[in-house]
PDB file of N, CA and C in Angstrom:
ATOM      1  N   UNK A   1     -18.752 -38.139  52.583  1.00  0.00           N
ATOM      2  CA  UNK A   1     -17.443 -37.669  52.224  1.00  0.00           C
ATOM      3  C   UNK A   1     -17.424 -37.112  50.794  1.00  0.00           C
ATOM      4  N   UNK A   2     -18.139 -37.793  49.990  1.00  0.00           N
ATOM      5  CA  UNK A   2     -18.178 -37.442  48.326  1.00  0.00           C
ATOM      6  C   UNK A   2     -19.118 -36.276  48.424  1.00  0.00           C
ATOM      7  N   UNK A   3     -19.776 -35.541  48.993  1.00  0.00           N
ATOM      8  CA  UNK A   3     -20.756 -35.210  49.412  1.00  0.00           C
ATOM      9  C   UNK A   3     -19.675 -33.193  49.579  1.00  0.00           C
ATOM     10  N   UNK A   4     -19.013 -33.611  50.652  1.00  0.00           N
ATOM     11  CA  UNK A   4     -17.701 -32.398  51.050  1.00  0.00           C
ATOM     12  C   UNK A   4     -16.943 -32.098  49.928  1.00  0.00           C
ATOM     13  N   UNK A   5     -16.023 -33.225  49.477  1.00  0.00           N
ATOM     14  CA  UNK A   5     -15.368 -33.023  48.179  1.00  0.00           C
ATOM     15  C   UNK A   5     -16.373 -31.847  47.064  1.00  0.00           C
ATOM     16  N   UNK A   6     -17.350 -32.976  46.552  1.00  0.00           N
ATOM     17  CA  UNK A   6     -18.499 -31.653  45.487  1.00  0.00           C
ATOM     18  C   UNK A   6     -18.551 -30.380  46.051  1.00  0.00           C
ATOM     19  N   UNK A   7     -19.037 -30.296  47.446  1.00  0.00           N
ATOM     20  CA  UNK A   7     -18.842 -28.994  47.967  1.00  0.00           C
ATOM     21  C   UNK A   7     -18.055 -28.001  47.883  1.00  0.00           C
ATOM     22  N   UNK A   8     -17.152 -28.173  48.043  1.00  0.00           N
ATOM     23  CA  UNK A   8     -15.843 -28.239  48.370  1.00  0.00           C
ATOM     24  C   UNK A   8     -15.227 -27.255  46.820  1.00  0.00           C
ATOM     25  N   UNK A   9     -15.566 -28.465  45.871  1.00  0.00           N
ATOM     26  CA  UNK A   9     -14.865 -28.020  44.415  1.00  0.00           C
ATOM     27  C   UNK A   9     -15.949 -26.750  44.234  1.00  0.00           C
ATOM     28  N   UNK A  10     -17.607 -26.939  44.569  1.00  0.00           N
ATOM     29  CA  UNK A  10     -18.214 -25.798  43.869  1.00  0.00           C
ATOM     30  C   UNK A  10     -18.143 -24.853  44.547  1.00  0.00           C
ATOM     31  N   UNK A  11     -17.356 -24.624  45.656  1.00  0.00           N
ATOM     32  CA  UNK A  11     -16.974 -23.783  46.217  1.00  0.00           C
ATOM     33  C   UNK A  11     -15.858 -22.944  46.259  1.00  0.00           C
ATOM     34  N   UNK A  12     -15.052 -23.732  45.504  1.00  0.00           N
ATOM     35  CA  UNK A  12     -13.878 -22.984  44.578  1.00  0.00           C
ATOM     36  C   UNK A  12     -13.950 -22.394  43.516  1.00  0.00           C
ATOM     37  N   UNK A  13     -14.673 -23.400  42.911  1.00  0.00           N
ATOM     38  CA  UNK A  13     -15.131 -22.760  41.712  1.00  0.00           C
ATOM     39  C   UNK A  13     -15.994 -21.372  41.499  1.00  0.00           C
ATOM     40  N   UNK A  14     -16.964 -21.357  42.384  1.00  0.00           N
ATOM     41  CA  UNK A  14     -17.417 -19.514  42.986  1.00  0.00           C
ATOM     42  C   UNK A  14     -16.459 -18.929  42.960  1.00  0.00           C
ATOM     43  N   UNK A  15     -15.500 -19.325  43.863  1.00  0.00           N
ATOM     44  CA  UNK A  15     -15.004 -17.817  44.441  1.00  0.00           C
ATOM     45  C   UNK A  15     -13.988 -17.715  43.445  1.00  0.00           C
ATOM     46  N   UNK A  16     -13.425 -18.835  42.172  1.00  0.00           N
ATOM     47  CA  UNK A  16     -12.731 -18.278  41.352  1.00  0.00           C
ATOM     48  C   UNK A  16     -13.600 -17.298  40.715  1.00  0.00           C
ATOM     49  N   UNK A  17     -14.789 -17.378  40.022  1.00  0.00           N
ATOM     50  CA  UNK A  17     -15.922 -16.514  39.072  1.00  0.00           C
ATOM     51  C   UNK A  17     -15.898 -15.182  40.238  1.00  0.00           C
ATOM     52  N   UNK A  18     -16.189 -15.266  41.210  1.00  0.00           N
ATOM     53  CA  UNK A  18     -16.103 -14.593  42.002  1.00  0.00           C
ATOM     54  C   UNK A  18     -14.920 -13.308  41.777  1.00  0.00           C
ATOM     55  N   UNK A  19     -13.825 -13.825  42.033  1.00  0.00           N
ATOM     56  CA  UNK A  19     -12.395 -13.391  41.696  1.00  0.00           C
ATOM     57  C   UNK A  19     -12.446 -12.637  40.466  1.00  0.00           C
ATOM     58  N   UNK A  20     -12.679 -13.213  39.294  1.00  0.00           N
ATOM     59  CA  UNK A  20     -12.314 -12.779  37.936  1.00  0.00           C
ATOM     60  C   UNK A  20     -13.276 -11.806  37.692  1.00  0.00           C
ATOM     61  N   UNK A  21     -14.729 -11.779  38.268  1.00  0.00           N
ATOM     62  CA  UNK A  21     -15.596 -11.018  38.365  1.00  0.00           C
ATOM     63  C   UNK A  21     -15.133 -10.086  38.835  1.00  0.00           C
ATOM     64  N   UNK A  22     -14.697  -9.803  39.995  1.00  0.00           N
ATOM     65  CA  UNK A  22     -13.945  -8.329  40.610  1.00  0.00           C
ATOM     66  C   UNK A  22     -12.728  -7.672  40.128  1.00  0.00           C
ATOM     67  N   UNK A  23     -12.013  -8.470  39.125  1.00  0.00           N
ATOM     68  CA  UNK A  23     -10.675  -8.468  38.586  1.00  0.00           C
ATOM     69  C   UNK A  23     -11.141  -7.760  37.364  1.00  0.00           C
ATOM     70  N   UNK A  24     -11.955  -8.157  36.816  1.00  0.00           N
ATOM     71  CA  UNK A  24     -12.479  -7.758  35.645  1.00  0.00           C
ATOM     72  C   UNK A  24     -12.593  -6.000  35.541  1.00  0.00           C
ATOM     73  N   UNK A  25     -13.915  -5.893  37.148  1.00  0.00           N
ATOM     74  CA  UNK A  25     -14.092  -4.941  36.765  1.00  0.00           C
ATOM     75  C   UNK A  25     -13.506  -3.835  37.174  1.00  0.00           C
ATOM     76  N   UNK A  26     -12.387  -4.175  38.070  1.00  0.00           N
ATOM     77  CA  UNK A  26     -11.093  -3.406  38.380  1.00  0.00           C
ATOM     78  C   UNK A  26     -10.256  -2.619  37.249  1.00  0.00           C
ATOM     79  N   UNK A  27     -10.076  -3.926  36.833  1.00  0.00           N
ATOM     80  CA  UNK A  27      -9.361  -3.277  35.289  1.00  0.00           C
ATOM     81  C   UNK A  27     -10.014  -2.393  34.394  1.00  0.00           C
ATOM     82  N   UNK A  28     -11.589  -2.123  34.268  1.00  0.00           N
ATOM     83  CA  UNK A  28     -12.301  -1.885  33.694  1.00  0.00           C
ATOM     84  C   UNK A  28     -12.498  -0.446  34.317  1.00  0.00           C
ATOM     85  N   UNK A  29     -12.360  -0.389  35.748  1.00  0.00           N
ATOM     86  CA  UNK A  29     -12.546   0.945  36.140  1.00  0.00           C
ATOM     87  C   UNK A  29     -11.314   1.557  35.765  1.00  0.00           C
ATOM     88  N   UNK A  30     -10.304   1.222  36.035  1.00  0.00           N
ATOM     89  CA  UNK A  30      -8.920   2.091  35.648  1.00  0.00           C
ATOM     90  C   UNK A  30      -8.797   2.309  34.286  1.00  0.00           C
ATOM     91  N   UNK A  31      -9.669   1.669  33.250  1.00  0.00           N
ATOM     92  CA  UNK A  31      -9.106   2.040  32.401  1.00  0.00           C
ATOM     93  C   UNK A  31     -10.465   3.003  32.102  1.00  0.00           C
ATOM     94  N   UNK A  32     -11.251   3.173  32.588  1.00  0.00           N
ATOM     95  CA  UNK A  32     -12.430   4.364  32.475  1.00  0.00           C
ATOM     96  C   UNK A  32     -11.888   5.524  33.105  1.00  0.00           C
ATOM     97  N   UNK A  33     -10.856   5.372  34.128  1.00  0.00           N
ATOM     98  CA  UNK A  33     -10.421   6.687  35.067  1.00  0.00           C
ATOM     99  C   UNK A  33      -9.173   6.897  33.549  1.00  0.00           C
ATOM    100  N   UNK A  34      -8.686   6.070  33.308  1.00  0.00           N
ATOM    101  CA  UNK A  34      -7.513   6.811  32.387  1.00  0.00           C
ATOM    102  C   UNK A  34      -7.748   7.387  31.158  1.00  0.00           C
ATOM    103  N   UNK A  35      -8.611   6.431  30.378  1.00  0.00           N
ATOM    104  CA  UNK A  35      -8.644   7.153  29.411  1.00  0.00           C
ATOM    105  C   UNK A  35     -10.582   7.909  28.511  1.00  0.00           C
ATOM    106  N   UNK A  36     -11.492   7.911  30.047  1.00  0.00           N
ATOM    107  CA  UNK A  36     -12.588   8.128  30.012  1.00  0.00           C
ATOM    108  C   UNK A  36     -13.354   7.296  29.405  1.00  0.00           C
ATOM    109  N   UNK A  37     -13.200   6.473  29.170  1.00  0.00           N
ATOM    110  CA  UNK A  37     -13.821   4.648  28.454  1.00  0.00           C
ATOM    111  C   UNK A  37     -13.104   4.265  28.600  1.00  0.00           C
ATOM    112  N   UNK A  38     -13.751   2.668  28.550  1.00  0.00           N
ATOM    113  CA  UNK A  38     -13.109   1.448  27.909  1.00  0.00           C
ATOM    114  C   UNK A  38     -12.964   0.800  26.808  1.00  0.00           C
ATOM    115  N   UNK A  39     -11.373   1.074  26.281  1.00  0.00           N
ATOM    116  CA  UNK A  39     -10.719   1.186  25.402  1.00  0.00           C
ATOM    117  C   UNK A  39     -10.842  -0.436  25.035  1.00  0.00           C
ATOM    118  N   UNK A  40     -11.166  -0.763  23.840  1.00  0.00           N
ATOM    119  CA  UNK A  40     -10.883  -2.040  22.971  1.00  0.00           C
ATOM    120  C   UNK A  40      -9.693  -2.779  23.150  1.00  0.00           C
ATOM    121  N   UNK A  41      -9.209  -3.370  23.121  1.00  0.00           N
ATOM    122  CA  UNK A  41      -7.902  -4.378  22.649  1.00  0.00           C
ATOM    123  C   UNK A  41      -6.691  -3.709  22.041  1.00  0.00           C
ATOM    124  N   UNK A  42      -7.498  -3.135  20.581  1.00  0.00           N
ATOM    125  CA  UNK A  42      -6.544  -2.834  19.799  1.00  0.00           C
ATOM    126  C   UNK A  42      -6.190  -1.569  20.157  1.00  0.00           C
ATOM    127  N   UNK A  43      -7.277  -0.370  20.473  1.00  0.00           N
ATOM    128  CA  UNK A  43      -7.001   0.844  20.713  1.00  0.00           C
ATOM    129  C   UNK A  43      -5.827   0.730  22.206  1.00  0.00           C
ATOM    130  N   UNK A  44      -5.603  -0.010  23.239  1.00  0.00           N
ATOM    131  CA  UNK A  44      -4.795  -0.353  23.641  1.00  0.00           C
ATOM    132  C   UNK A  44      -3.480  -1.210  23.384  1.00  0.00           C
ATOM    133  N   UNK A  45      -3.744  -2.035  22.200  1.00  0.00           N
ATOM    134  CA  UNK A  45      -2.330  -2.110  21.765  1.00  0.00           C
ATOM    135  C   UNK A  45      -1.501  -0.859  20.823  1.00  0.00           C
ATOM    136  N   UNK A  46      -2.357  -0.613  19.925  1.00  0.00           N
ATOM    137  CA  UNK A  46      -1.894   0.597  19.841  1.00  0.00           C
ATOM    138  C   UNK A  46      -1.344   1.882  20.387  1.00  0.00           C
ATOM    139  N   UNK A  47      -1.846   1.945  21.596  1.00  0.00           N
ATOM    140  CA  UNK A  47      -0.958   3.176  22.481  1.00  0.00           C
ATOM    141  C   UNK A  47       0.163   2.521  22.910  1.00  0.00           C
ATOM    142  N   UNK A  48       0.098   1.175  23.593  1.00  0.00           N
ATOM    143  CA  UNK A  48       1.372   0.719  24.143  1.00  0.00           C
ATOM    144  C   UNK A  48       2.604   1.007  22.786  1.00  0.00           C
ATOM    145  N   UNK A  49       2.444   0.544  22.047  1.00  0.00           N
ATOM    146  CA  UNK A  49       3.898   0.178  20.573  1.00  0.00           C
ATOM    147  C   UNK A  49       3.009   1.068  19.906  1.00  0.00           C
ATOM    148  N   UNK A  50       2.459   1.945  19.829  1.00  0.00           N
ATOM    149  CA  UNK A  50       2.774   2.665  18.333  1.00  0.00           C
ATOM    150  C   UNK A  50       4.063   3.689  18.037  1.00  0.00           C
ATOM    151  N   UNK A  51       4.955   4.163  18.635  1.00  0.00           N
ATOM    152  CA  UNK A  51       6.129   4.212  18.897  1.00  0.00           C
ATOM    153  C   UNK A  51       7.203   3.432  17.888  1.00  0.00           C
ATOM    154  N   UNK A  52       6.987   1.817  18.339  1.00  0.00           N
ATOM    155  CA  UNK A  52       8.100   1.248  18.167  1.00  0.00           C
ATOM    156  C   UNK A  52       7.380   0.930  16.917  1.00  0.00           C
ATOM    157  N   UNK A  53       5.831   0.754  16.286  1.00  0.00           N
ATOM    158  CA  UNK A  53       5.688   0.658  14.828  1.00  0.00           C
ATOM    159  C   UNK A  53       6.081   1.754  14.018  1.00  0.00           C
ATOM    160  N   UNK A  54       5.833   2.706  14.513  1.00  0.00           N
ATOM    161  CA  UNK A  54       6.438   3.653  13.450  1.00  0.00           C
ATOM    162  C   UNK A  54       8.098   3.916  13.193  1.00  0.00           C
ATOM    163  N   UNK A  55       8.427   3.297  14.106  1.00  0.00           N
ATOM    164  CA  UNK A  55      10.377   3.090  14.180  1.00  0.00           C
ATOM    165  C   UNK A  55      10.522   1.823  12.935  1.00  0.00           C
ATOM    166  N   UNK A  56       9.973   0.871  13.373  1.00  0.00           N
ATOM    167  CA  UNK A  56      10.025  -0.770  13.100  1.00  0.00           C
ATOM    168  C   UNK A  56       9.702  -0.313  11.272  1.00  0.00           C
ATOM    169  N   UNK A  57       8.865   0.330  10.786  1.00  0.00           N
ATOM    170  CA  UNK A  57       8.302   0.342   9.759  1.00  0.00           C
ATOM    171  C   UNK A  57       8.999   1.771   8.955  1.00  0.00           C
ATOM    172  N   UNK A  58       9.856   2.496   9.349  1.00  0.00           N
ATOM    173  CA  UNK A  58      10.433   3.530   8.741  1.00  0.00           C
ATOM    174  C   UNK A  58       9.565   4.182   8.376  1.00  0.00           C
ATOM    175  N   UNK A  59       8.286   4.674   9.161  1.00  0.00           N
ATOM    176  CA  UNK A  59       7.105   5.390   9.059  1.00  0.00           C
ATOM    177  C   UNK A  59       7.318   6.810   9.638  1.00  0.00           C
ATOM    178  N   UNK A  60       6.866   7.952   9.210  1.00  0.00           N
ATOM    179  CA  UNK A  60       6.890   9.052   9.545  1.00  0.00           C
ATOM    180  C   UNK A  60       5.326   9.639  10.102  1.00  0.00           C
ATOM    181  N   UNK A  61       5.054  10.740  11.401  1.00  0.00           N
ATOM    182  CA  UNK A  61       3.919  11.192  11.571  1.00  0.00           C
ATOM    183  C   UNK A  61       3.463  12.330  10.908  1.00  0.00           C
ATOM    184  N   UNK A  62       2.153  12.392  10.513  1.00  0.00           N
ATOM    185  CA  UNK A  62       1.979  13.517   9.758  1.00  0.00           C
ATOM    186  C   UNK A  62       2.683  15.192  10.171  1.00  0.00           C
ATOM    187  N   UNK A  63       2.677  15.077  11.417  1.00  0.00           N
ATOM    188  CA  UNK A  63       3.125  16.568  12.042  1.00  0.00           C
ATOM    189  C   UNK A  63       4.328  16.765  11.653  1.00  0.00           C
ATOM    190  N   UNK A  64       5.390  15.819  11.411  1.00  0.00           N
ATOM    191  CA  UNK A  64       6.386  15.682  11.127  1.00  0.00           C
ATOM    192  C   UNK A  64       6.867  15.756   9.465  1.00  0.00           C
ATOM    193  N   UNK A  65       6.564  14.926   8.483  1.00  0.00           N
ATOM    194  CA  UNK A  65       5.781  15.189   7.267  1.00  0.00           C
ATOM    195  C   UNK A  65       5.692  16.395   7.055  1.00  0.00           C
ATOM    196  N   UNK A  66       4.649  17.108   7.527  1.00  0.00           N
ATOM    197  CA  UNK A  66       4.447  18.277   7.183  1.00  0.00           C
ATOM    198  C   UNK A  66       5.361  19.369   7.037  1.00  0.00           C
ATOM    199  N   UNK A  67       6.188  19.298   8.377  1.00  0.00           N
ATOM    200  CA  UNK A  67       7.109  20.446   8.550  1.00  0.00           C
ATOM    201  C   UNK A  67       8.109  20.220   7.346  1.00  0.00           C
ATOM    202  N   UNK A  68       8.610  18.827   7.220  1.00  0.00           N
ATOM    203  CA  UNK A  68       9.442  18.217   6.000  1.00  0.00           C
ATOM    204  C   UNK A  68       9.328  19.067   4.836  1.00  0.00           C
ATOM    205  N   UNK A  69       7.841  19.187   4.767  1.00  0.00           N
ATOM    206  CA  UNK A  69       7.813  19.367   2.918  1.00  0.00           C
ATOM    207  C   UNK A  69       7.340  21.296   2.874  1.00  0.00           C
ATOM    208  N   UNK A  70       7.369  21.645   4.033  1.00  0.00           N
ATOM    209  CA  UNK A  70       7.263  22.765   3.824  1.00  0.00           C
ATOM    210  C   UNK A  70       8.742  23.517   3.775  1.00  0.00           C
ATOM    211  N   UNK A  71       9.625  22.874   4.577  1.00  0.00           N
ATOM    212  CA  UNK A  71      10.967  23.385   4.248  1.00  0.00           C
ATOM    213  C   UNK A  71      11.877  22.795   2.985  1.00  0.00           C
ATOM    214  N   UNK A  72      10.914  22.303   1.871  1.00  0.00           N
ATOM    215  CA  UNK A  72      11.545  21.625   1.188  1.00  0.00           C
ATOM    216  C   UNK A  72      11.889  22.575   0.162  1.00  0.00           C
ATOM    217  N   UNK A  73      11.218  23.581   0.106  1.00  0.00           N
ATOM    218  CA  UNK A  73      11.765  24.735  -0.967  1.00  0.00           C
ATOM    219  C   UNK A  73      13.255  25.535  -0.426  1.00  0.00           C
ATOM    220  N   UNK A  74      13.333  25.811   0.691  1.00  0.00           N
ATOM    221  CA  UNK A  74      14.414  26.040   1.173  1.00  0.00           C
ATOM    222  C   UNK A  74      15.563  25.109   1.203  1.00  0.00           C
ATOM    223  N   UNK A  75      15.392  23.913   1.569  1.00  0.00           N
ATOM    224  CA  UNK A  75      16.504  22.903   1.017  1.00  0.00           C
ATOM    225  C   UNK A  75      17.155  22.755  -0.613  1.00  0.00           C
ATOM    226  N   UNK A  76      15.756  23.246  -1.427  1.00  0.00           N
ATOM    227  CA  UNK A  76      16.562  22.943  -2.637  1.00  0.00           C
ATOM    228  C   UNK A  76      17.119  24.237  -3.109  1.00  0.00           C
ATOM    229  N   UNK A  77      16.633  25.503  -2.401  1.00  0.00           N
ATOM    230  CA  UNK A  77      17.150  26.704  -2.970  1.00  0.00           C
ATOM    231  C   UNK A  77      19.107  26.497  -2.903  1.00  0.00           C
ATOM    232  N   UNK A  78      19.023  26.301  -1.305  1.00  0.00           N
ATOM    233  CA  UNK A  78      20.031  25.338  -0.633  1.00  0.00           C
ATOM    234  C   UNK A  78      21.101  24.649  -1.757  1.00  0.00           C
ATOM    235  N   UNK A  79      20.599  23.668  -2.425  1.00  0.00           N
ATOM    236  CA  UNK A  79      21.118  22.850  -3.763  1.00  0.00           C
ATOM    237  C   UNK A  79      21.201  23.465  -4.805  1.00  0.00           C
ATOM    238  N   UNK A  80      20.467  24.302  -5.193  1.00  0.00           N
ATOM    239  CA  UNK A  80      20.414  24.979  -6.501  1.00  0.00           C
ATOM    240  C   UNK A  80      21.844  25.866  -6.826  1.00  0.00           C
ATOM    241  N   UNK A  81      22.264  26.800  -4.920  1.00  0.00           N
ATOM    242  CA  UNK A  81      23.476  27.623  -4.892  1.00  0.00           C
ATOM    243  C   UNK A  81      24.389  27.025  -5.360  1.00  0.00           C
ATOM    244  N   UNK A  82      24.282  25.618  -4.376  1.00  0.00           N
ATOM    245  CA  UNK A  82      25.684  24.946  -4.237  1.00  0.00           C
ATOM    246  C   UNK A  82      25.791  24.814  -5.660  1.00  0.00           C
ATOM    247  N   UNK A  83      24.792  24.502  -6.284  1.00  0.00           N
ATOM    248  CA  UNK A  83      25.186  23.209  -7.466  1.00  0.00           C
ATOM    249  C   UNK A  83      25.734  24.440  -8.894  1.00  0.00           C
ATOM    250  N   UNK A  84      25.232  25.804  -8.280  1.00  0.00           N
ATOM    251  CA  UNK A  84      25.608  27.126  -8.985  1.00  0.00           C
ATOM    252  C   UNK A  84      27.141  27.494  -8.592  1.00  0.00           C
ATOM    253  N   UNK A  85      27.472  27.193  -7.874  1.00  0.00           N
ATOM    254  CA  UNK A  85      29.256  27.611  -7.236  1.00  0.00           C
ATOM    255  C   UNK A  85      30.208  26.341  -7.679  1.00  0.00           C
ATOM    256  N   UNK A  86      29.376  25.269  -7.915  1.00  0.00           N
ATOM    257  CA  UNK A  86      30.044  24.088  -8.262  1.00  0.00           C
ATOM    258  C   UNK A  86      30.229  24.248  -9.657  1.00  0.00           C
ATOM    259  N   UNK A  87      29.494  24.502 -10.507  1.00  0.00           N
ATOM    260  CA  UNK A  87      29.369  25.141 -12.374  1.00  0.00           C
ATOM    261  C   UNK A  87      30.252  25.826 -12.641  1.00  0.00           C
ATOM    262  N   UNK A  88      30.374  27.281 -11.514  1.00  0.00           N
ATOM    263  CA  UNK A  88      31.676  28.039 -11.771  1.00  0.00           C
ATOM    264  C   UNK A  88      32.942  27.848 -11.306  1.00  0.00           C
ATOM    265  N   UNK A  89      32.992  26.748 -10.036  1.00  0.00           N
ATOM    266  CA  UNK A  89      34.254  26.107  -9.806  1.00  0.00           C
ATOM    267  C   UNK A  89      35.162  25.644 -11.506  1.00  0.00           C
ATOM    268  N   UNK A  90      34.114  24.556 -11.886  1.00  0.00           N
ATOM    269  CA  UNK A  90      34.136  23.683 -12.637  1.00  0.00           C
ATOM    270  C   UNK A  90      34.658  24.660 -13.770  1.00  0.00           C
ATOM    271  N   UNK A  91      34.102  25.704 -14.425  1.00  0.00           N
ATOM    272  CA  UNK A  91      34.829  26.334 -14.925  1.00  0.00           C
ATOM    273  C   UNK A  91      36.440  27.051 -14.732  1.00  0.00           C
ATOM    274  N   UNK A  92      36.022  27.284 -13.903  1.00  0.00           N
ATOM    275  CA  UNK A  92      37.522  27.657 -13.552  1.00  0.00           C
ATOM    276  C   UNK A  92      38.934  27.268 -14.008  1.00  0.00           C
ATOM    277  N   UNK A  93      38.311  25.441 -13.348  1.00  0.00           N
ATOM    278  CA  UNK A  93      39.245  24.340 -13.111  1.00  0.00           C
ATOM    279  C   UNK A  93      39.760  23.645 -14.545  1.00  0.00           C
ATOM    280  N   UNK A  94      38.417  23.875 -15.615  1.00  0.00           N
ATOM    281  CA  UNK A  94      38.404  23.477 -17.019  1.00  0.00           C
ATOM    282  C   UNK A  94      39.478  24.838 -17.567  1.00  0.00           C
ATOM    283  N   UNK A  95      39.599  26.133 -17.326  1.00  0.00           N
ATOM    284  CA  UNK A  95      40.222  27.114 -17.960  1.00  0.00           C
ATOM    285  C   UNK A  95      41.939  26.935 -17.792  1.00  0.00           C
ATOM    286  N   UNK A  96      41.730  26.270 -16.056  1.00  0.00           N
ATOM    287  CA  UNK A  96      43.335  26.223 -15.511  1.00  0.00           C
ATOM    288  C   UNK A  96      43.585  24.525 -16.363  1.00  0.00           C
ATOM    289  N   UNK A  97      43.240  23.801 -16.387  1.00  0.00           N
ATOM    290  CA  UNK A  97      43.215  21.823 -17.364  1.00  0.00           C
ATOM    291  C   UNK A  97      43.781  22.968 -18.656  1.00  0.00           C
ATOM    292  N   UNK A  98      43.222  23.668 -19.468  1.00  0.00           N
ATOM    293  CA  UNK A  98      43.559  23.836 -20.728  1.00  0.00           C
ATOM    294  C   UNK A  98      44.818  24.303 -20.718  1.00  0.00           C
ATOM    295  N   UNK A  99      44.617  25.288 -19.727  1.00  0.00           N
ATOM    296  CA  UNK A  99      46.394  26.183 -19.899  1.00  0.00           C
ATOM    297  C   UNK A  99      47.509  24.962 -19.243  1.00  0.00           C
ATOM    298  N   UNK A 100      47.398  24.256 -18.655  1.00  0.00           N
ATOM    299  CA  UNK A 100      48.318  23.253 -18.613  1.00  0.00           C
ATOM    300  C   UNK A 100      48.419  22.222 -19.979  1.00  0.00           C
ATOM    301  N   UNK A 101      47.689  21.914 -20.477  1.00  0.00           N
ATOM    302  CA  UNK A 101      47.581  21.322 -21.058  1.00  0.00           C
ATOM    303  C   UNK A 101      48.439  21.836 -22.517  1.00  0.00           C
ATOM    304  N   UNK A 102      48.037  22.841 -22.694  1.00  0.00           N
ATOM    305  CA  UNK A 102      49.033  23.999 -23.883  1.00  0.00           C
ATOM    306  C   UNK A 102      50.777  24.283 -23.175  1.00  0.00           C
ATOM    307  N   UNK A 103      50.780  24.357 -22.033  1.00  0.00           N
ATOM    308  CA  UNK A 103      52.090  23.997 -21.624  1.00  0.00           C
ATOM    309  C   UNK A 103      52.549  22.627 -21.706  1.00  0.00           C
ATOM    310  N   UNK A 104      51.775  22.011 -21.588  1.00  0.00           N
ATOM    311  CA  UNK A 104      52.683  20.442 -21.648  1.00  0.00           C
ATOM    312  C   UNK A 104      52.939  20.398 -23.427  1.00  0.00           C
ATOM    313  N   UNK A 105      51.742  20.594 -24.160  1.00  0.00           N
ATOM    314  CA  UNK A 105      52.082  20.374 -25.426  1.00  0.00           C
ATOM    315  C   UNK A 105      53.279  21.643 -26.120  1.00  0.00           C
ATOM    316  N   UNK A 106      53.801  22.924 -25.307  1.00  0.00           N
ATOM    317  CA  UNK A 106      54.833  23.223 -26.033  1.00  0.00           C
ATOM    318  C   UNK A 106      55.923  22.579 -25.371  1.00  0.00           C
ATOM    319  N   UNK A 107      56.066  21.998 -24.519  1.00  0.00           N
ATOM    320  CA  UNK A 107      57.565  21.494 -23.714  1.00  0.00           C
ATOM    321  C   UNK A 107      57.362  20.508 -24.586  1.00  0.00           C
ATOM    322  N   UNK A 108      56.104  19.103 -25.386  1.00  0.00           N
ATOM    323  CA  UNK A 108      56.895  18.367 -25.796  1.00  0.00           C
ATOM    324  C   UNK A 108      57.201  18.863 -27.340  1.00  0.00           C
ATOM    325  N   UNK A 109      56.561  19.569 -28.096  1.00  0.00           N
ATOM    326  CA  UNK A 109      56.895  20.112 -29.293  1.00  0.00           C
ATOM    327  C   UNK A 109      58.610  20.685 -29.054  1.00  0.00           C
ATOM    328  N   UNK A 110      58.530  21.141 -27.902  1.00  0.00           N
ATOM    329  CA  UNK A 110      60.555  22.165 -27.985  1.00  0.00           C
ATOM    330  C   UNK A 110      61.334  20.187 -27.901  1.00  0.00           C
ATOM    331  N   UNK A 111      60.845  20.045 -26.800  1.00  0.00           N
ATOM    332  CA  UNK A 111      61.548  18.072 -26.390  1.00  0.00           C
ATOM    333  C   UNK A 111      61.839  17.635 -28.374  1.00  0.00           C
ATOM    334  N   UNK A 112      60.906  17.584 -28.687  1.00  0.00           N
ATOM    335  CA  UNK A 112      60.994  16.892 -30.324  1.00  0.00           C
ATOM    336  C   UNK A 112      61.849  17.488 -31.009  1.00  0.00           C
ATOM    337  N   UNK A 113      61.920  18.593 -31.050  1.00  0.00           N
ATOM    338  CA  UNK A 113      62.626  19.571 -31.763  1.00  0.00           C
ATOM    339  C   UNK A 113      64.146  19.393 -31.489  1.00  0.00           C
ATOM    340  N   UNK A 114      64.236  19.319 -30.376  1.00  0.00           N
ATOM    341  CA  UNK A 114      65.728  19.180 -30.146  1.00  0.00           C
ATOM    342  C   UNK A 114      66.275  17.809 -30.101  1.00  0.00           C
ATOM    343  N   UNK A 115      64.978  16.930 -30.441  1.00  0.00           N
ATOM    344  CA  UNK A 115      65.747  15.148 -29.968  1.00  0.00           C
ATOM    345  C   UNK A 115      66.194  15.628 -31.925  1.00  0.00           C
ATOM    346  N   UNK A 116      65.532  16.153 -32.701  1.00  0.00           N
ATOM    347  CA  UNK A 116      66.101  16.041 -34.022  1.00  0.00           C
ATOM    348  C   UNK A 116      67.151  16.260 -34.270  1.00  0.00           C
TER     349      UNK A 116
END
C-alpha cells in the first residue's frame, strides 16, 4: 500500500514538471512569434506600463520634446507682440491717468477757491 501511495505522489509530481515544462515553452514560443525573441522580464514590463510611467512621472518622449522646442521661437515671437501691444496699451492708459488726474486737481483748486 505504501508502495502505491510513493507511486502515486512521483507520479504527480512528473506530470506537474511535465506541465510547467510545456507551459514554459508555450509562453516562450508566443513570445518569439510576437516579438522575434524572448524578451527579458524587464523588456516586458516595460512595454506593458511604459505609458502609464511616463504619465505617473510627468515625463515627456523625445519625439515630442523635440517638436516642443522647435516651435519655441514661434511661441515667444508670439510673447514678444503681445508684450509689445501691452507697452503701448500701457501708454496710452498712463497719458489718459494724467489728463484725469489734471482735471481732478483743477475742480479741487476752483472747490478751494470758492470754499474761501
Amino acid at each position: 500500500m505504501q508502495g502505491a501511495i510513493i507511486g502515486l505522489i512521483i507520479l504527480l509530481v512528473v506530470m506537474i514538471i511535465v506541465y510547467m515544462y510545456f507551459r514554459r515553452r508555450a509562453k516562450s514560443q508566443a513570445l518569439e512569434k510576437m516579438y522575434g525573441h524572448v524578451p527579458s522580464h524587464v523588456e516586458l514590463y516595460f512595454k506593458e506600463y511604459f505609458d502609464e510611467i511616463i504619465d505617473n512621472w510627468d515625463l515627456v518622449e523625445k519625439d515630442r520634446a523635440e517638436s516642443w522646442s522647435k516651435n519655441m521661437d514661434n511661441r515667444l515671437n508670439e510673447v514678444s507682440k503681445k508684450i509689445g501691444s501691452l507697452k503701448s496699451r500701457r501708454k496710452r492708459i498712463d497719458v489718459d491717468l494724467n489728463k484725469v488726474e489734471e482735471r481732478i486737481e483743477n475742480v479741487e483748486s476752483k472747490w478751494k477757491e470758492e470754499v474761501r
